[in-house]
N, C-alpha and C. Protein backbone atom coordinates (compact mmCIF):
# COMPACT_ATOMS: atom_id res chain seq x y z
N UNK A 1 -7.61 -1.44 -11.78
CA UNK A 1 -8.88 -1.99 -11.37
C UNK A 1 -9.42 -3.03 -12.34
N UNK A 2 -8.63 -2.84 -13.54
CA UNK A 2 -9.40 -4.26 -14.69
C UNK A 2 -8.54 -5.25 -14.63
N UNK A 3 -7.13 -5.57 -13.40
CA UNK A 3 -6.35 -6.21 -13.80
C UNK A 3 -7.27 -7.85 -13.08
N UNK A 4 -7.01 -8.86 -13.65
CA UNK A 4 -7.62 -10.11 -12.68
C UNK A 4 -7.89 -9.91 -11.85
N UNK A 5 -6.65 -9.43 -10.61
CA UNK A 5 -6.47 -9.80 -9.59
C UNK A 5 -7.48 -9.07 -8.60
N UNK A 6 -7.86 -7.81 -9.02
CA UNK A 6 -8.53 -7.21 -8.80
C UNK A 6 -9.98 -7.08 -9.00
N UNK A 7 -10.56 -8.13 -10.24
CA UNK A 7 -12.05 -7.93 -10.31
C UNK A 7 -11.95 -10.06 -9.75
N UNK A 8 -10.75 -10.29 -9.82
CA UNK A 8 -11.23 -11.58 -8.87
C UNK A 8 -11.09 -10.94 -7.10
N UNK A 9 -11.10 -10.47 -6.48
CA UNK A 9 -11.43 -10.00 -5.54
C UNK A 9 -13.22 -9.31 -5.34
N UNK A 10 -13.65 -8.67 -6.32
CA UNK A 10 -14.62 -7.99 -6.18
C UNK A 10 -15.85 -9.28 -6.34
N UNK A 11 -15.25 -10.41 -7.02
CA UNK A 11 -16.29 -11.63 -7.25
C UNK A 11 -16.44 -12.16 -5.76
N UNK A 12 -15.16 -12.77 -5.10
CA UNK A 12 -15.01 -13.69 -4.15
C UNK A 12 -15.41 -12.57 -3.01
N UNK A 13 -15.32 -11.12 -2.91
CA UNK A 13 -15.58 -10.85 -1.53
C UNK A 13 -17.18 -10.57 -1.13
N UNK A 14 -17.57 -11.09 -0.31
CA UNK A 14 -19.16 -11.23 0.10
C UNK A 14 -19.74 -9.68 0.29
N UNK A 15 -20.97 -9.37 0.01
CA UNK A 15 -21.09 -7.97 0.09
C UNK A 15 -21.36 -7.42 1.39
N UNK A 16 -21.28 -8.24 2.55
CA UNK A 16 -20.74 -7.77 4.06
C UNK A 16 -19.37 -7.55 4.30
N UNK A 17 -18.55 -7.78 3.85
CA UNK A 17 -17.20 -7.21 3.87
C UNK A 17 -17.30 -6.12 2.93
N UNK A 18 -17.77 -6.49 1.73
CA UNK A 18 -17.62 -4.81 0.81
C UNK A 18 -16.26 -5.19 -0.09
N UNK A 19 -16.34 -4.41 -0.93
CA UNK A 19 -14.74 -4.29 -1.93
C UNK A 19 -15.45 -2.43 -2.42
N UNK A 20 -14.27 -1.78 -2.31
CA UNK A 20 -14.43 -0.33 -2.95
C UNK A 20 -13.48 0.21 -3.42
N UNK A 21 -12.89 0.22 -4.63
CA UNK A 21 -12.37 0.60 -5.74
C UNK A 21 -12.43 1.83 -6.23
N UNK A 22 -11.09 2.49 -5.93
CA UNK A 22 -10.97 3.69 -6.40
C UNK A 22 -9.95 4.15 -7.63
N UNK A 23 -10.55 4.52 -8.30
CA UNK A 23 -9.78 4.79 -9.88
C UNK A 23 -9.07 5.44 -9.91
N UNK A 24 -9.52 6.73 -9.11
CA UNK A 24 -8.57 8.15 -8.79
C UNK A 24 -8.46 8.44 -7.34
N UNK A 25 -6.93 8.85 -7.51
CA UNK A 25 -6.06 8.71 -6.47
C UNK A 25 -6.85 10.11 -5.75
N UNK A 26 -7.61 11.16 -5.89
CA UNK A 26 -8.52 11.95 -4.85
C UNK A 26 -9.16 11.59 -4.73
N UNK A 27 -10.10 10.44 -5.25
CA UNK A 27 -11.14 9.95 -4.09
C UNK A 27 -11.01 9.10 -3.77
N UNK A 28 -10.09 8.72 -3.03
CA UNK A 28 -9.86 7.86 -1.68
C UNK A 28 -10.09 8.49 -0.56
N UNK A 29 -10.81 7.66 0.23
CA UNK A 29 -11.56 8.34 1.65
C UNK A 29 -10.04 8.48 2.49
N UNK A 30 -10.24 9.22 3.35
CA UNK A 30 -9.00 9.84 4.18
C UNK A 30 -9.11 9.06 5.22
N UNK A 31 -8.22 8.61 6.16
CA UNK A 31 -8.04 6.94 7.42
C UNK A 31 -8.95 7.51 8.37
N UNK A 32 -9.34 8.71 8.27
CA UNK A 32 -10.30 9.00 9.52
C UNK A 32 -12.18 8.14 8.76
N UNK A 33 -12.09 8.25 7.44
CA UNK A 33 -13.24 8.40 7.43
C UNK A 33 -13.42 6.37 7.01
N UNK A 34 -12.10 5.81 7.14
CA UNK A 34 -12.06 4.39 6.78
C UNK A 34 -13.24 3.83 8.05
N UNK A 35 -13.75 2.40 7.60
CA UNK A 35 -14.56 2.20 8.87
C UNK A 35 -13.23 0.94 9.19
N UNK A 36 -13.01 0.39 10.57
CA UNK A 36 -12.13 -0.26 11.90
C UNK A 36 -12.26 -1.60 11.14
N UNK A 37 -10.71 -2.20 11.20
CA UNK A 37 -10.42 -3.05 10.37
C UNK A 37 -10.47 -2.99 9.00
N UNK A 38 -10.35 -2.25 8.25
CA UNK A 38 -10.44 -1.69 6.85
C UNK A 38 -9.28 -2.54 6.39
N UNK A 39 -8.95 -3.08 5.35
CA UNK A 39 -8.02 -3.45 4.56
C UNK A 39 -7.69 -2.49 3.35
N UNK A 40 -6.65 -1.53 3.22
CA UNK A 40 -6.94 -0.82 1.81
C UNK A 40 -5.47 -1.10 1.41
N UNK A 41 -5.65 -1.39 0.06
CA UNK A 41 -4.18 -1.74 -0.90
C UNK A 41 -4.29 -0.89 -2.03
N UNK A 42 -3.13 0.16 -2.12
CA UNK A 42 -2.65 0.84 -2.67
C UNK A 42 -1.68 0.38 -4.06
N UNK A 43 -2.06 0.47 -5.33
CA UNK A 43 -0.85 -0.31 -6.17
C UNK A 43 -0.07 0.96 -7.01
N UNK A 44 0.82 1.17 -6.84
CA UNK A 44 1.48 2.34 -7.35
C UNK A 44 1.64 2.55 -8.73
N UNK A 45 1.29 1.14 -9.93
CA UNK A 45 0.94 1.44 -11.01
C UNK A 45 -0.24 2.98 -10.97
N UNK A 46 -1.47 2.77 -9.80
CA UNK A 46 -2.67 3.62 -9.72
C UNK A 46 -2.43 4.66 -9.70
N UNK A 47 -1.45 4.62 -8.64
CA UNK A 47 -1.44 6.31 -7.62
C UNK A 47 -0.15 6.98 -7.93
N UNK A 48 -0.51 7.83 -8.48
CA UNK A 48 0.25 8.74 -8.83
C UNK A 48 0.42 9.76 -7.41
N UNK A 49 -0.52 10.47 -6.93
CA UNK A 49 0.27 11.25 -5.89
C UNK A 49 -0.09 10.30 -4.84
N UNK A 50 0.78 10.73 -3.83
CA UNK A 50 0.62 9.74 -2.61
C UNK A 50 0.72 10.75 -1.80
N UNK A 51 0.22 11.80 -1.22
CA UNK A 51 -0.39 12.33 -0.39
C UNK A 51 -1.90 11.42 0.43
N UNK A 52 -2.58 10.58 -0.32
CA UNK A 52 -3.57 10.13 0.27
C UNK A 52 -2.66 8.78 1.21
N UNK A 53 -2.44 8.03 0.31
CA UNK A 53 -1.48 6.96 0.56
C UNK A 53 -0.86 7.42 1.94
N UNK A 54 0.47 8.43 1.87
CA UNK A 54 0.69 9.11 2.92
C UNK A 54 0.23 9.07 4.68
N UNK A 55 -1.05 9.25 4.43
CA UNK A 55 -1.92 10.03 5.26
C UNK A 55 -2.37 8.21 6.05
N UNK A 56 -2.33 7.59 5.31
CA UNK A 56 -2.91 6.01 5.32
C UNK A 56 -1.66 5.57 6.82
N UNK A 57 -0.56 5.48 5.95
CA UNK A 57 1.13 4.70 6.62
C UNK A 57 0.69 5.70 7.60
N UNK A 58 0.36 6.79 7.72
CA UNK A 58 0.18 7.48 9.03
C UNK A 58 -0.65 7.46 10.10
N UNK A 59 -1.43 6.89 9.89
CA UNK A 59 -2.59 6.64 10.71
C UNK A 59 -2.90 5.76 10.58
N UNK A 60 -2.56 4.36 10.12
CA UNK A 60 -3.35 3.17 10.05
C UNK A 60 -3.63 2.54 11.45
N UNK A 61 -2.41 2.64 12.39
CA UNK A 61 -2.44 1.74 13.54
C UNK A 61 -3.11 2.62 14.51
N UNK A 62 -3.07 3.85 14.52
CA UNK A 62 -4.65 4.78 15.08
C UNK A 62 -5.79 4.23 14.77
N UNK A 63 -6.30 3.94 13.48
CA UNK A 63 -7.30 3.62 12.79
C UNK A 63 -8.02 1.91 12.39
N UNK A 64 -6.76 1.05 13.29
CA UNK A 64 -7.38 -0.36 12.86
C UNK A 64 -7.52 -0.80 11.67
N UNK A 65 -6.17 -0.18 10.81
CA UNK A 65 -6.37 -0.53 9.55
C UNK A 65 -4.62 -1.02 8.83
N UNK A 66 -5.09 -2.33 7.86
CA UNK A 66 -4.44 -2.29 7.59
C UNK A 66 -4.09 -2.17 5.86
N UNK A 67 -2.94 -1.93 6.14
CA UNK A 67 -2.70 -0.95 4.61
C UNK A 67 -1.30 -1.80 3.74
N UNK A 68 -1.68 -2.31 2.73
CA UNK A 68 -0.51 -2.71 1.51
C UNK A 68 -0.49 -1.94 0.60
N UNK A 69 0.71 -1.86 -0.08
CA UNK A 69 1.56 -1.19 -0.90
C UNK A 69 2.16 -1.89 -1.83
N UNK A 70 1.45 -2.28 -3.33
CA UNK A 70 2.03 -3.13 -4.24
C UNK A 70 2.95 -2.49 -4.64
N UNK A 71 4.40 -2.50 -4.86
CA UNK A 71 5.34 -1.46 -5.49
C UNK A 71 5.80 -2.47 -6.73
N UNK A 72 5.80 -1.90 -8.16
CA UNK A 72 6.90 -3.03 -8.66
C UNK A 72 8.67 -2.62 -8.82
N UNK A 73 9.15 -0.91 -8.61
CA UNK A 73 10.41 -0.89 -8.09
C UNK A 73 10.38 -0.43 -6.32
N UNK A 74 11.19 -0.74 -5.81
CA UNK A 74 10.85 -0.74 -4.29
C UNK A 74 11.92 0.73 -4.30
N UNK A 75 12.62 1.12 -4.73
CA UNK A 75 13.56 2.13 -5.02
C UNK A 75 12.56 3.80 -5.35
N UNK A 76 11.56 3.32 -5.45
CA UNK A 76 10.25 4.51 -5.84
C UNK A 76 9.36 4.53 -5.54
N UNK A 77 9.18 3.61 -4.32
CA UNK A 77 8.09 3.73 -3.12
C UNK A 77 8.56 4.78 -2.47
N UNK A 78 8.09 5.53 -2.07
CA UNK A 78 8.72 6.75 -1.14
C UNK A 78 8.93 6.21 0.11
N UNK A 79 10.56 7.07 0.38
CA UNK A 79 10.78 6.32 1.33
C UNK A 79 10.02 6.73 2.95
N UNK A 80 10.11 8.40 2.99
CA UNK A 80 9.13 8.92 4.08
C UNK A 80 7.84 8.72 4.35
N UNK A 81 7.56 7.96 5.24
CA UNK A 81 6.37 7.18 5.85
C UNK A 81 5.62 6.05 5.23
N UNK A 82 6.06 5.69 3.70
CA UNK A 82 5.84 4.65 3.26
C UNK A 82 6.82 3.90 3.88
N UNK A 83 7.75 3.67 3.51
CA UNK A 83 9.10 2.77 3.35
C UNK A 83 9.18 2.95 4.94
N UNK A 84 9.61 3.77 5.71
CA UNK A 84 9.68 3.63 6.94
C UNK A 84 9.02 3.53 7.79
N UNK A 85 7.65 3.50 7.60
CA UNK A 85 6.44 2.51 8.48
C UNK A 85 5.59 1.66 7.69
N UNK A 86 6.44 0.36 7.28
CA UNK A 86 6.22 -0.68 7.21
C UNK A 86 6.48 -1.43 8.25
N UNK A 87 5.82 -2.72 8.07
CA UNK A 87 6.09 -3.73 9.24
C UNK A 87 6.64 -4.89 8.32
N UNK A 88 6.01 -5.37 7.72
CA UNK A 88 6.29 -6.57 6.27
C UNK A 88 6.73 -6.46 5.33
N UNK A 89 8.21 -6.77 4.69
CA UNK A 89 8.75 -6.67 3.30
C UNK A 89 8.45 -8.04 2.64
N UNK A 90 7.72 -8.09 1.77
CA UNK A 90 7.29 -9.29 0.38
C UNK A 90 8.03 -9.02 -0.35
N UNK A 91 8.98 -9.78 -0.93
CA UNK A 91 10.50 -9.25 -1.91
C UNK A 91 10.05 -10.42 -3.12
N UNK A 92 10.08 -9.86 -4.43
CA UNK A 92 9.77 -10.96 -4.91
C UNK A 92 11.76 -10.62 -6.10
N UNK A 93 11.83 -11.24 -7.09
CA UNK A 93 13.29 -11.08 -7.70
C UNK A 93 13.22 -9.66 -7.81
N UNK A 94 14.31 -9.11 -7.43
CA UNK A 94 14.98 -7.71 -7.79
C UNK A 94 16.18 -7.78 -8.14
N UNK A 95 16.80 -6.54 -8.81
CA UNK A 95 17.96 -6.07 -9.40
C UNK A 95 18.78 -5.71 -7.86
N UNK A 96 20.28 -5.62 -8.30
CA UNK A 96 20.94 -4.89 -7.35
C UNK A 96 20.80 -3.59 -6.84
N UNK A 97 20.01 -2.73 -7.68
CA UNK A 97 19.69 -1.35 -6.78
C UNK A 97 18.90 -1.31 -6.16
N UNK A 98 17.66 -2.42 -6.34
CA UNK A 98 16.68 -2.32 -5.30
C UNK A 98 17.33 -3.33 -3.87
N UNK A 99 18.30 -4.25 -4.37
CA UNK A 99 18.89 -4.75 -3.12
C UNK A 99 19.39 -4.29 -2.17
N UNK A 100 20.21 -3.28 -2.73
CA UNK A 100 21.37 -2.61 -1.95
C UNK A 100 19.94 -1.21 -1.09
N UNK A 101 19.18 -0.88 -1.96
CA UNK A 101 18.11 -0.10 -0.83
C UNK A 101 17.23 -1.01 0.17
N UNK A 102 16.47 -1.79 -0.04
CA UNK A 102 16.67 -2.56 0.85
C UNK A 102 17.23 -3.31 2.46
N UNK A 103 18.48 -3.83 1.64
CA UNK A 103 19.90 -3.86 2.53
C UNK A 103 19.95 -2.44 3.56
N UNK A 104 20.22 -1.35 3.19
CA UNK A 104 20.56 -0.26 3.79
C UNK A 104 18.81 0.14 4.43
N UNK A 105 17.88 0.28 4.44
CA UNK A 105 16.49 0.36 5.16
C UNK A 105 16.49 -0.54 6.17
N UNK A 106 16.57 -1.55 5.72
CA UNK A 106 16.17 -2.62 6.89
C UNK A 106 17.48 -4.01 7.74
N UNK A 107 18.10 -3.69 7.40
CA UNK A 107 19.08 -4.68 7.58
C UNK A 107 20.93 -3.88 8.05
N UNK A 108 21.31 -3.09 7.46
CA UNK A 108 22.22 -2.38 7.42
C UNK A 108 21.93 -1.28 8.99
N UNK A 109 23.24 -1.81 10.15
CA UNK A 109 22.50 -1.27 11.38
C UNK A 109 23.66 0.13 11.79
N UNK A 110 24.70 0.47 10.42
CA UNK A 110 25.19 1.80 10.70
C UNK A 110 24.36 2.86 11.10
């Protein structure tokens, strides 16, 4: 939450959209209690358990919400209901183990 990128968001967003910042990974509101069109981004430096996270990839498209997932190894995003309900991969340089997972998720049609 102290990184730039993040308190330059809390400057630029108008206080009718809102910005709400959560430090700890239990108090994040649960997708039922998100309000319609919600944007919530998850950065896995933060979140340690992802049970909330979880609950998000699960219900977002119930809920009118959409949900990012900063990962910096993609190999330790979990792959159950993170990794496999995505819609958008943003790949920025990776190593060969995150390639070859990758490769085999989304591309690899054995």
């Amino acid at each position: 939450l102290y990184q730039p990128k993040y308190q330059f968001l809390e400057k630029v967003l108008p206080k009718e959209i809102g910005y709400f910042p959560f430090d700890d990974n239990t108090t994040v509101i649960s997708p039922t209690e998100a309000k319609k069109n919600s944007i919530m981004v998850f950065d896995d430096i933060a979140c340690e358990k992802h049970d909330n996270i979880r609950a998000f990839f699960t219900m977002f498209r119930h809920n009118n919400i959409d949900v990012f997932y900063l990962g910096q190894t993609y190999s330790r995003i979990p792959k159950q209901l993170v990794r496999d309900n995505t819609n958008f991969v943003i790949l920025f340089r990776q190593d060969d183990m995150n390639l070859r997972h990758i490769y085999t998720d989304h591309v690899n049609t054995d």
